[in-house]
N, C-alpha and C. Protein backbone atom coordinates (compact mmCIF):
# COMPACT_ATOMS: atom_id res chain seq x y z
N UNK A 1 106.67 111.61 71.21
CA UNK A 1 105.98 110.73 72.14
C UNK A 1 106.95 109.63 72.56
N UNK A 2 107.05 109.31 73.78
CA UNK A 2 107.71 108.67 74.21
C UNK A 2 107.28 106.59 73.95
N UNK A 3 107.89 106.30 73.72
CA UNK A 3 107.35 104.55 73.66
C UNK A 3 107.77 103.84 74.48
N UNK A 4 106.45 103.00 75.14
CA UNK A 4 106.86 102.57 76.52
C UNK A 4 107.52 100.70 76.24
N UNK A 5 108.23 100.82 77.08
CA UNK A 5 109.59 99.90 76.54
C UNK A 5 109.99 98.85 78.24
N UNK A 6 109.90 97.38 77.79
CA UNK A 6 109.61 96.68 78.54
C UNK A 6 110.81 96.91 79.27
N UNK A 7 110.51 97.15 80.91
CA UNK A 7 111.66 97.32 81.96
C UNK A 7 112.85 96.16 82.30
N UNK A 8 114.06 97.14 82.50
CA UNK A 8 115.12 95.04 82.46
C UNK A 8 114.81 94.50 83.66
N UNK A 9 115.32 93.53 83.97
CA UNK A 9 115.40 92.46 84.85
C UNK A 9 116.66 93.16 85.65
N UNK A 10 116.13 92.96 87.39
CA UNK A 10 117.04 93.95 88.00
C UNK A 10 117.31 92.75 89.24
N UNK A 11 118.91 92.91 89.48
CA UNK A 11 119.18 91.67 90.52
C UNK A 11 119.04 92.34 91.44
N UNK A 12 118.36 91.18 92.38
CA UNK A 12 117.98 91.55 93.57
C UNK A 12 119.12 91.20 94.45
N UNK A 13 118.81 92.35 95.86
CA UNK A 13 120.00 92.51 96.69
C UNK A 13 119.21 92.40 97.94
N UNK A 14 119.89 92.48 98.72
CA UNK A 14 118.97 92.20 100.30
C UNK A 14 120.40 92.94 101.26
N UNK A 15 120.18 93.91 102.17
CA UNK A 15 120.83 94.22 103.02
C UNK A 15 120.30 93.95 104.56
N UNK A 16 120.89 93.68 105.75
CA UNK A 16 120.29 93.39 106.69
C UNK A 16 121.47 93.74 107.90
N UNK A 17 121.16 93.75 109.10
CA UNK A 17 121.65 94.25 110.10
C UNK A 17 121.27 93.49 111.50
N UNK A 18 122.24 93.23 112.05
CA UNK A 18 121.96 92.69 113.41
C UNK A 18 122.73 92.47 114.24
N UNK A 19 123.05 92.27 115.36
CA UNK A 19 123.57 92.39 116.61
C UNK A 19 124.05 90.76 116.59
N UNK A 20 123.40 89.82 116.46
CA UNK A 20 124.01 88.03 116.70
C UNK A 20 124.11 87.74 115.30
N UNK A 21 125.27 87.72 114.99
CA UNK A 21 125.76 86.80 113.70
C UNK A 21 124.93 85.86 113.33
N UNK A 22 125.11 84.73 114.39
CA UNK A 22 124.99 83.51 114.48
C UNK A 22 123.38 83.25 113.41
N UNK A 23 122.34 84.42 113.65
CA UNK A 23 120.93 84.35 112.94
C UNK A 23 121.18 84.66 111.25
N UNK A 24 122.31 85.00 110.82
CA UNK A 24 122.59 85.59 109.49
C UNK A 24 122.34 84.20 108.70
N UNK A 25 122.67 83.13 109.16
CA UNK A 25 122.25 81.79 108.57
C UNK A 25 120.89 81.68 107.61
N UNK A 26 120.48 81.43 109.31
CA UNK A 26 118.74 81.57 109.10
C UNK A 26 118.03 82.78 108.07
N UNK A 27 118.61 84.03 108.55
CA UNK A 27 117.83 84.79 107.95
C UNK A 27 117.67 84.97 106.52
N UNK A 28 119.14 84.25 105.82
CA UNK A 28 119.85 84.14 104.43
C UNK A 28 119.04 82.74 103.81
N UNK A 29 118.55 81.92 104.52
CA UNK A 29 117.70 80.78 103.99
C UNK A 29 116.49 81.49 103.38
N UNK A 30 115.47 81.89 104.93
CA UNK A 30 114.36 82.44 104.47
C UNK A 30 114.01 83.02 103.43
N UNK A 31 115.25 84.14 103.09
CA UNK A 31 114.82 85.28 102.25
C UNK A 31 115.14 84.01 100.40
N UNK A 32 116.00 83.01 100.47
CA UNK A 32 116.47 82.21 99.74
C UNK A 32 115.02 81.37 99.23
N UNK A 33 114.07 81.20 100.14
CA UNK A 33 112.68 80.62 99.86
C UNK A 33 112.20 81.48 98.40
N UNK A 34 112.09 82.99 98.72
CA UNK A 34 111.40 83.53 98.07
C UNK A 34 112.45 83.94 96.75
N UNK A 35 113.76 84.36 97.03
CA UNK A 35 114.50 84.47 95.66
C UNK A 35 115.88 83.91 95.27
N UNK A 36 115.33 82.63 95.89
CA UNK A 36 116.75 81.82 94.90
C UNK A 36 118.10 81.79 95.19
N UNK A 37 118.68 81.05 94.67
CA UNK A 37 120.11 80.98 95.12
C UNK A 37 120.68 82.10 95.67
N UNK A 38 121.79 82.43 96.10
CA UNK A 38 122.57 83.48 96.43
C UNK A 38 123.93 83.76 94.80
N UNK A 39 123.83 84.53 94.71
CA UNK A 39 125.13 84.44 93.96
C UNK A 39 126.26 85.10 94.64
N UNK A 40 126.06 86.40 95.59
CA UNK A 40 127.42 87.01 95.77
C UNK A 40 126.84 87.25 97.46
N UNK A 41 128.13 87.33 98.45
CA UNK A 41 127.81 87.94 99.66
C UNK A 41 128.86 89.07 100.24
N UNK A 42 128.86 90.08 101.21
CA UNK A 42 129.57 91.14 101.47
C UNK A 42 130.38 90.61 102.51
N UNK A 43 131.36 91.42 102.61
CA UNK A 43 131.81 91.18 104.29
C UNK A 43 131.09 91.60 105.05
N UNK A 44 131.12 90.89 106.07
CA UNK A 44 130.74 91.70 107.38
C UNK A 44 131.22 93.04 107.70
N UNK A 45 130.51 94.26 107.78
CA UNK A 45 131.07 95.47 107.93
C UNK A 45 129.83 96.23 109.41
N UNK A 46 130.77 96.82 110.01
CA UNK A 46 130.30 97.34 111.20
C UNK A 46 128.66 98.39 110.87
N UNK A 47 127.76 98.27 111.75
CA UNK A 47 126.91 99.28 111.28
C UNK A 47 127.00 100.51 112.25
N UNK A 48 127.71 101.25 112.00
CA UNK A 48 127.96 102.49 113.23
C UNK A 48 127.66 103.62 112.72
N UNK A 49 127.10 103.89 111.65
CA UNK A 49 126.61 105.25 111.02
C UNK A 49 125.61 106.15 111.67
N UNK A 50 124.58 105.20 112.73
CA UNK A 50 124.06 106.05 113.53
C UNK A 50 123.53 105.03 114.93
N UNK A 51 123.07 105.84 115.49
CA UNK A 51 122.68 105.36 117.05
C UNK A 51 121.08 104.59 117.22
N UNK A 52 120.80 105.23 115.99
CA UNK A 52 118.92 105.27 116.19
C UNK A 52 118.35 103.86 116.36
N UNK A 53 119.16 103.00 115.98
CA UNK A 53 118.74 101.15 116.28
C UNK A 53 118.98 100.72 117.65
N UNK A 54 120.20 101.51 118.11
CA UNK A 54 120.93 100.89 119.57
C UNK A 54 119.79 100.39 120.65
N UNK A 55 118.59 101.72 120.78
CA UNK A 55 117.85 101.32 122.14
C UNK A 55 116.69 100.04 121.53
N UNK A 56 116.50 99.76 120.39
CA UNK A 56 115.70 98.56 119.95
C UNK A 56 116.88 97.25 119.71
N UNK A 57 118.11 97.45 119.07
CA UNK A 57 118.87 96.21 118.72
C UNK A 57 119.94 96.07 119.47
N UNK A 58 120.40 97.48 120.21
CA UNK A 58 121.24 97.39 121.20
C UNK A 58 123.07 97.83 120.32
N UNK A 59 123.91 98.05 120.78
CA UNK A 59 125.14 98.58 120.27
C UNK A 59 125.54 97.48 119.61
N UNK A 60 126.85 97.80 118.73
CA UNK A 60 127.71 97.04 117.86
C UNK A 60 126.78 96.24 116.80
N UNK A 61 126.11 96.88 116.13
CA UNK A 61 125.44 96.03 114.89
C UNK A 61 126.19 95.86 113.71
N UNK A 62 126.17 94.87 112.75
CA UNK A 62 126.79 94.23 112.01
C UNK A 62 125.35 94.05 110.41
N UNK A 63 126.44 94.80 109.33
CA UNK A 63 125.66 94.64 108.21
C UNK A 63 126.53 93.74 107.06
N UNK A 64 125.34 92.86 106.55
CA UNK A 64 125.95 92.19 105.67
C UNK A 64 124.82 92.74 104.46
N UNK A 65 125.49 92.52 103.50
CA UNK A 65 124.86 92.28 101.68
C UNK A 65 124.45 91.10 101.32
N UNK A 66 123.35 90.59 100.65
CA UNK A 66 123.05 89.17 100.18
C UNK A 66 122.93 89.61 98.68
N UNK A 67 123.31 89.03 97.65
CA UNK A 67 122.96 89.25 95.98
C UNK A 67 122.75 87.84 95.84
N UNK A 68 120.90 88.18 95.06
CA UNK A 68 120.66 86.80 94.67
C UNK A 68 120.69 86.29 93.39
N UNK A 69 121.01 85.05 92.90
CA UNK A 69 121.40 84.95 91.12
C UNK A 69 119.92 85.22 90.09
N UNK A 70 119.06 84.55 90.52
CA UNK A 70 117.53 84.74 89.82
C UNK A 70 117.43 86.23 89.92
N UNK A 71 117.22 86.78 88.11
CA UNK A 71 116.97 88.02 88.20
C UNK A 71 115.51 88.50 88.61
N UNK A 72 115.11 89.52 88.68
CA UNK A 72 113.92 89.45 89.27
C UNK A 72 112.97 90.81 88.46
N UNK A 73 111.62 90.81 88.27
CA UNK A 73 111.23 91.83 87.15
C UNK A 73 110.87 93.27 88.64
N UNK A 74 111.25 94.35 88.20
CA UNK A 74 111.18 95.61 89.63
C UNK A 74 109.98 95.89 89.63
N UNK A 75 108.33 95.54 89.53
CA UNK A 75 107.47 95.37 89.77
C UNK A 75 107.46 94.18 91.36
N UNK A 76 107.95 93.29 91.86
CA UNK A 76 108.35 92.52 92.46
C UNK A 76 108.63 93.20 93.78
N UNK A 77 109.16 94.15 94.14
CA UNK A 77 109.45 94.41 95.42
C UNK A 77 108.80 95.33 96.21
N UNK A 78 107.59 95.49 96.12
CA UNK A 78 106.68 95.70 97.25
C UNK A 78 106.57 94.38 97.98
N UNK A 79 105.99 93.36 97.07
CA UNK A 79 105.82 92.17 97.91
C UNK A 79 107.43 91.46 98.94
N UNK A 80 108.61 91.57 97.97
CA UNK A 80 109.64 91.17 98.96
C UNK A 80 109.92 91.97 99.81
N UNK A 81 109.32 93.27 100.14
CA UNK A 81 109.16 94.19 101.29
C UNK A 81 108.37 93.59 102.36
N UNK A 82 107.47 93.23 101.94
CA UNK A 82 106.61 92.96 102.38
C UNK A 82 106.87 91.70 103.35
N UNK A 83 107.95 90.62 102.38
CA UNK A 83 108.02 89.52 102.63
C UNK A 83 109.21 89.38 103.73
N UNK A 84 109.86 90.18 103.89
CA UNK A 84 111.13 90.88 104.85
C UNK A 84 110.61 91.71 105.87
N UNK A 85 109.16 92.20 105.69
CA UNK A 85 109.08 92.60 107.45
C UNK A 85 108.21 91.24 107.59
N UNK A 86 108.07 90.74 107.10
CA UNK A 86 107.35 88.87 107.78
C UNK A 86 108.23 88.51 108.68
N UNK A 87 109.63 88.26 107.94
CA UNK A 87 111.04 87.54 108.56
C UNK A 87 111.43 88.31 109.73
N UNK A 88 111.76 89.60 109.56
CA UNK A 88 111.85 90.51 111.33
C UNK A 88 110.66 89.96 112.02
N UNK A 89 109.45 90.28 111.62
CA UNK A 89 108.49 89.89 112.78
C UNK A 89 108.85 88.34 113.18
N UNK A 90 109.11 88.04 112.47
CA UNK A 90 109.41 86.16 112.86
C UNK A 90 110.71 85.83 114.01
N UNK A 91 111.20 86.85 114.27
CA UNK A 91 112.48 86.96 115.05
C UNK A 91 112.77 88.54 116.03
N UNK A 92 111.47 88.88 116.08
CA UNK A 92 111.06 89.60 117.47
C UNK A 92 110.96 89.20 118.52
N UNK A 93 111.95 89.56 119.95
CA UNK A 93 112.17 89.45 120.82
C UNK A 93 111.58 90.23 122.19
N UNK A 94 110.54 90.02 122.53
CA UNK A 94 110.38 91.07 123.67
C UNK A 94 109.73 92.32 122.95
N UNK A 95 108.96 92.11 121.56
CA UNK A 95 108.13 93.33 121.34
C UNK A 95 109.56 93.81 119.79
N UNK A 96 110.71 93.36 119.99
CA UNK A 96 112.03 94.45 119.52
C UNK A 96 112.79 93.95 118.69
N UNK A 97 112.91 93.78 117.61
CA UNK A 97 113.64 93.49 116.51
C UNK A 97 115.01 93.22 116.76
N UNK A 98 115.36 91.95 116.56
CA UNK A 98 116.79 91.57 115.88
C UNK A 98 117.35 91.91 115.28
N UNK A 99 116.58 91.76 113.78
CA UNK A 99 117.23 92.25 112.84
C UNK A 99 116.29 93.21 111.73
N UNK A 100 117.28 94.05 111.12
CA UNK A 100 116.64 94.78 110.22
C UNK A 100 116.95 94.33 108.89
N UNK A 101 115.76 93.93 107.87
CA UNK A 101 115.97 94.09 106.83
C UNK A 101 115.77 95.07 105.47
N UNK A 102 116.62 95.02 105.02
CA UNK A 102 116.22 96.25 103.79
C UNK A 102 116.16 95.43 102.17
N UNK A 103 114.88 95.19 101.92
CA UNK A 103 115.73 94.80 99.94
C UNK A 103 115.65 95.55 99.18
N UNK A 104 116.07 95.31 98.42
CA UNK A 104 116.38 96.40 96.97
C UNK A 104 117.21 95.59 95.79
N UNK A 105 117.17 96.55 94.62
CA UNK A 105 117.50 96.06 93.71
C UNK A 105 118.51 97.00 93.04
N UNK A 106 119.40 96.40 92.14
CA UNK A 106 120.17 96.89 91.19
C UNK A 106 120.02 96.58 89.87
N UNK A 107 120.10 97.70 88.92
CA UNK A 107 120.17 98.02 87.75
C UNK A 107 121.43 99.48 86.79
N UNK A 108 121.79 98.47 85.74
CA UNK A 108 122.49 99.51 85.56
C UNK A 108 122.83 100.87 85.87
N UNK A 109 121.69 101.66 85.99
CA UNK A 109 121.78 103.14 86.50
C UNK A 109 121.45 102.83 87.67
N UNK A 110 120.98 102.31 88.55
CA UNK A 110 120.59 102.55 90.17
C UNK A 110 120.60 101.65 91.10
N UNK A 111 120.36 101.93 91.96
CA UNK A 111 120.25 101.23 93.04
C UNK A 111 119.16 101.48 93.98
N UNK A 112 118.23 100.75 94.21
CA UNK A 112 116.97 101.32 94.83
C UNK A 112 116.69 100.15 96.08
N UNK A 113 116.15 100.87 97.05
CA UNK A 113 115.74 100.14 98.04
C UNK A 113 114.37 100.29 98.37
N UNK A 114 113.34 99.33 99.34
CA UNK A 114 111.86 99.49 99.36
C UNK A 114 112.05 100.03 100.88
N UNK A 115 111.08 100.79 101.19
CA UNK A 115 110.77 101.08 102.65
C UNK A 115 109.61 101.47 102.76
N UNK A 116 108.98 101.27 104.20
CA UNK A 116 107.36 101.55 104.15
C UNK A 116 107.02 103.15 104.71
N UNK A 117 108.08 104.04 104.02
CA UNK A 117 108.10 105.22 105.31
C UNK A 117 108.35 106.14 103.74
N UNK A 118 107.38 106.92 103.70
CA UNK A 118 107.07 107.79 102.66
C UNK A 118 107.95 109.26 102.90
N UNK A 119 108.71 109.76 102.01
CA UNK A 119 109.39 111.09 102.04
C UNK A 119 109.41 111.33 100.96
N UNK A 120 109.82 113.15 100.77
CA UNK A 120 110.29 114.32 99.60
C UNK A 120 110.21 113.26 98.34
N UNK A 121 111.73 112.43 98.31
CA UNK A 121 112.11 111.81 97.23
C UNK A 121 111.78 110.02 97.18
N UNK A 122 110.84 109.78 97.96
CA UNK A 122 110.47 108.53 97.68
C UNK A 122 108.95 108.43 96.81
N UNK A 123 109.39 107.56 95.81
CA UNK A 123 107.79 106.72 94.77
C UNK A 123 107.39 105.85 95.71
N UNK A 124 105.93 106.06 95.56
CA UNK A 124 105.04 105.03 95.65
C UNK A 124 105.12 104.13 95.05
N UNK A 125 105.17 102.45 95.44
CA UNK A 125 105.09 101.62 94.60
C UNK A 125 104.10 100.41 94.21
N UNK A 126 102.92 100.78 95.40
CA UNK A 126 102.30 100.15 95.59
C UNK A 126 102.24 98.68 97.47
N UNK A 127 101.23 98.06 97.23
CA UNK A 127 101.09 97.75 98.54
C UNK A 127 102.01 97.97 100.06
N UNK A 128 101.19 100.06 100.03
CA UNK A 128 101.97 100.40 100.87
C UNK A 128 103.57 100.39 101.07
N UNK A 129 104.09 100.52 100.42
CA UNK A 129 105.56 100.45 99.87
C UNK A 129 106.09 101.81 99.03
N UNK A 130 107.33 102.31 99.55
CA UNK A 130 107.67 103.04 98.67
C UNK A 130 109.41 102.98 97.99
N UNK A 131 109.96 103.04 96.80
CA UNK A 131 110.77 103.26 96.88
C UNK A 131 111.87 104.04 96.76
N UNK A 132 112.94 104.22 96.99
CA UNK A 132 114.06 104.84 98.00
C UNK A 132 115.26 104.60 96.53
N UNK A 133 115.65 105.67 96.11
CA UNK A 133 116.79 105.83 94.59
C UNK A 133 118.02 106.35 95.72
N UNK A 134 118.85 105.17 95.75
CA UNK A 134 119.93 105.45 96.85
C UNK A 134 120.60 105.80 96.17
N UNK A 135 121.29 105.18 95.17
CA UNK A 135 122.67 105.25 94.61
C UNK A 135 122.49 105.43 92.94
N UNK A 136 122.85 106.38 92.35
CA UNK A 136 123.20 106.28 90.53
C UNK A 136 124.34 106.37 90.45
N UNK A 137 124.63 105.35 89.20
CA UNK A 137 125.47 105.54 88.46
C UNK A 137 125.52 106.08 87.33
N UNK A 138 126.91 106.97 87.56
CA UNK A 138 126.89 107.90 86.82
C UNK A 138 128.57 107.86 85.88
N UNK A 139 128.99 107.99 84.90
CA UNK A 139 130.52 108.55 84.75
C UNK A 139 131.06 107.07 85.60
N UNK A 140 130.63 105.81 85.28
CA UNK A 140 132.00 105.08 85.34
C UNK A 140 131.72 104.61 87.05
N UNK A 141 130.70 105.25 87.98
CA UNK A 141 130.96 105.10 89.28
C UNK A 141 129.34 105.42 90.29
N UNK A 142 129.39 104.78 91.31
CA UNK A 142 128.32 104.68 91.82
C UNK A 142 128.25 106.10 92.33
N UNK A 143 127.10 107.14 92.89
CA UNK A 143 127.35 108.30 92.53
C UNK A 143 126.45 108.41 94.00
N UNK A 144 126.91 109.16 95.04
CA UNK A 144 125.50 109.24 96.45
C UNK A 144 124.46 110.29 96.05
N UNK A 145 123.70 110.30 96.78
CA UNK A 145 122.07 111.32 96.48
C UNK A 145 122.56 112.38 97.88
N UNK A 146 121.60 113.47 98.10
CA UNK A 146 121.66 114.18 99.21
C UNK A 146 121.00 113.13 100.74
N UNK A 147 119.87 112.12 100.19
CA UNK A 147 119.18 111.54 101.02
C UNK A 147 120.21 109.92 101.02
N UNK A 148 120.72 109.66 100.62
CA UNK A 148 121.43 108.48 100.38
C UNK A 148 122.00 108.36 101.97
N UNK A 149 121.60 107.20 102.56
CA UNK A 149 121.78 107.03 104.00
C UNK A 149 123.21 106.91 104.11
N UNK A 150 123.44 107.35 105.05
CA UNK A 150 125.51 107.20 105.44
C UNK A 150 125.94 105.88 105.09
N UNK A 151 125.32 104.06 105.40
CA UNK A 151 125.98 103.32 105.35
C UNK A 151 126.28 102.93 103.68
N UNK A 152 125.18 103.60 103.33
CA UNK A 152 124.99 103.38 101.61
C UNK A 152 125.77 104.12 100.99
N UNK A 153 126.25 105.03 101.54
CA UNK A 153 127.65 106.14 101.11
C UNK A 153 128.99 105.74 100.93
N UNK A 154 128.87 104.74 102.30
CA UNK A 154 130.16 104.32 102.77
C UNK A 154 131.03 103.68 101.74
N UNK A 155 132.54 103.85 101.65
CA UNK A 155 133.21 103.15 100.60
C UNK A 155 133.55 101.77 100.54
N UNK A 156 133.57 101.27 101.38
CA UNK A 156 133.14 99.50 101.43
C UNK A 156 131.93 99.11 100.86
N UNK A 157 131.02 99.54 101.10
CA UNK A 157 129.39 99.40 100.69
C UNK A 157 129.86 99.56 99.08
N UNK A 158 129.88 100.80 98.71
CA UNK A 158 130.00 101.17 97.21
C UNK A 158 131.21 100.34 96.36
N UNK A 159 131.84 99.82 96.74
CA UNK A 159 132.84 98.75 96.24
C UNK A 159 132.13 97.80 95.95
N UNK A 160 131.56 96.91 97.00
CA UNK A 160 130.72 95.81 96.49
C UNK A 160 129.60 95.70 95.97
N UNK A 161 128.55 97.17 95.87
CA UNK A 161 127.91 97.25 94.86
C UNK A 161 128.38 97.10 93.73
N UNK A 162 129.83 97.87 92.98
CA UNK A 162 130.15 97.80 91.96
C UNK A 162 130.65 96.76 91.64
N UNK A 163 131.15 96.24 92.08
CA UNK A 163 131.50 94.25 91.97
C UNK A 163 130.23 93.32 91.47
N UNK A 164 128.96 94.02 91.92
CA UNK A 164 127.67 92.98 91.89
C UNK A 164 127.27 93.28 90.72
N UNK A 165 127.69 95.05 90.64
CA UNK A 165 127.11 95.30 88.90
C UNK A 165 127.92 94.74 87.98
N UNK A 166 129.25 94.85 88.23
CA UNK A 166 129.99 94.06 87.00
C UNK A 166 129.41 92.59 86.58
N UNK A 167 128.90 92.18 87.62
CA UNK A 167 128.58 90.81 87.68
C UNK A 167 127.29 90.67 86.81
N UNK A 168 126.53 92.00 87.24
CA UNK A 168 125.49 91.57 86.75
C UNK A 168 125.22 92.07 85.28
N UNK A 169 126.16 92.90 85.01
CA UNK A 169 126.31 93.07 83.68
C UNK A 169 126.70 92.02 82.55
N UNK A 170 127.38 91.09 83.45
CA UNK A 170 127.93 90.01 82.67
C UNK A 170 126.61 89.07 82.81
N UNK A 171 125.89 89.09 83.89
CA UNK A 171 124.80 88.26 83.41
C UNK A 171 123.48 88.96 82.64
N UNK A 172 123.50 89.91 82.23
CA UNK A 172 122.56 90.64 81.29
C UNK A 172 123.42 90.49 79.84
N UNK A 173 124.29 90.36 79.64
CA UNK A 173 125.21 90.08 78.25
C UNK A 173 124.68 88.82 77.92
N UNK A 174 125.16 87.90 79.11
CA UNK A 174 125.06 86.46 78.93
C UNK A 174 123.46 85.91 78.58
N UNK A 175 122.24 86.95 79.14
CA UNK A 175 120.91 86.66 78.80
C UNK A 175 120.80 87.52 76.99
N UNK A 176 122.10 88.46 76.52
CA UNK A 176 121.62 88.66 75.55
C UNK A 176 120.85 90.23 75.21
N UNK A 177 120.70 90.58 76.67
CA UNK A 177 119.77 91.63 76.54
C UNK A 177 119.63 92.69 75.99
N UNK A 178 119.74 92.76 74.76
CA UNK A 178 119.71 94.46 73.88
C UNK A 178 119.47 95.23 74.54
N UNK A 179 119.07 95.64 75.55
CA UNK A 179 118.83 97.11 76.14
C UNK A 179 119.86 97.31 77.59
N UNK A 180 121.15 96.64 77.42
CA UNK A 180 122.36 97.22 78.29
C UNK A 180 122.90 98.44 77.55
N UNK A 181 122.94 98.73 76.14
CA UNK A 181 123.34 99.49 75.70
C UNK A 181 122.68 101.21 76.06
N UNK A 182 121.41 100.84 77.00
CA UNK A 182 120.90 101.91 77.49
C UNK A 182 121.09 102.54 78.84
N UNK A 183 122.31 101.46 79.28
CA UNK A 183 122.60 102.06 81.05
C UNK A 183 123.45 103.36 80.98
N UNK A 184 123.48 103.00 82.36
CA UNK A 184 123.83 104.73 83.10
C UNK A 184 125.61 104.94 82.53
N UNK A 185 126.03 104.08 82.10
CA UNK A 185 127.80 104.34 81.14
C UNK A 185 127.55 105.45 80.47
């Protein structure tokens, strides 16, 4: 019989996309209301993996990474799903989105993101929310899925995930947490 065993504390990440820089400010406050400082941010990296945003956000979109320091319990992100299509709707233009946001979280073995669009390999997680197992680690290295979206593939992307986990490994040491000895290593 299996014994059910309290889940770790998984840092939260926020990915987002948009066409005017200049709103990355703003949009990095808002989401800062609901979880706290920032601890780490990405470069700016091109979003060109596919076309399907262009006729709503228009060409040349731009994705950044937000990692926030307050860990957060993964019961939690339906509602910051929730709380991230608030912020797009808050910066709809003409019916059409600015910007896109995605959050998700990291944990030793994974990397998961929330979306409200149900498929094959997505959990239910509650209030209308499902989530999305982008990335495992596996053997030392972040590892892609068959469904793992192209930008989440990409080797810039997967670099600074693994930078955020080192990080956040050092802050799961630093909380002490007996059950690192159970990650995806």
């Amino acid at each position: 019989m299996s014994k059910p065993q309290p889940p770790k504390p998984a840092k939260p990440i926020v990915g987002f996309f948009l066409k005017e820089r200049d709103l990355a400010a703003e949009i990095v406050q808002a989401l800062q209301v609901q979880l706290g400082p920032v601890d780490m941010v990405s470069p700016w990296l091109d979003f060109d993996f596919t076309t399907y945003y262009e006729k709503e956000m228009g060409a040349s979109l731009n994705r950044r990474l937000v990692v926030f320091k307050t860990l957060m319990e993964q019961d939690r992100l339906p509602s910051i799903k929730r709380m991230t299509n608030d912020i797009e709707a808050r910066y709809l233009q003409k019916g059409k989105r600015r910007v896109n946001i995605d959050p998700g979280y990291l944990l030793p073995e994974r990397f998961v993101l929330a979306t409200g669009k149900n498929f094959t390999h997505r959990i239910y997680i509650g209030q209308r929310i499902y989530a999305d197992l982008t990335l495992i680690y596996q053997k030392g290295a972040f590892r892609t899925l068959p469904w793992t979206y192209p930008d989440y593939a990409d080797r810039c992307l997967i670099d600074f995930l693994t930078l955020v986990r080192n990080k956040y490994m050092l802050d799961l040491k630093q909380m002490g947490d007996s059950r690192i000895a159970e990650s995806g290593d």
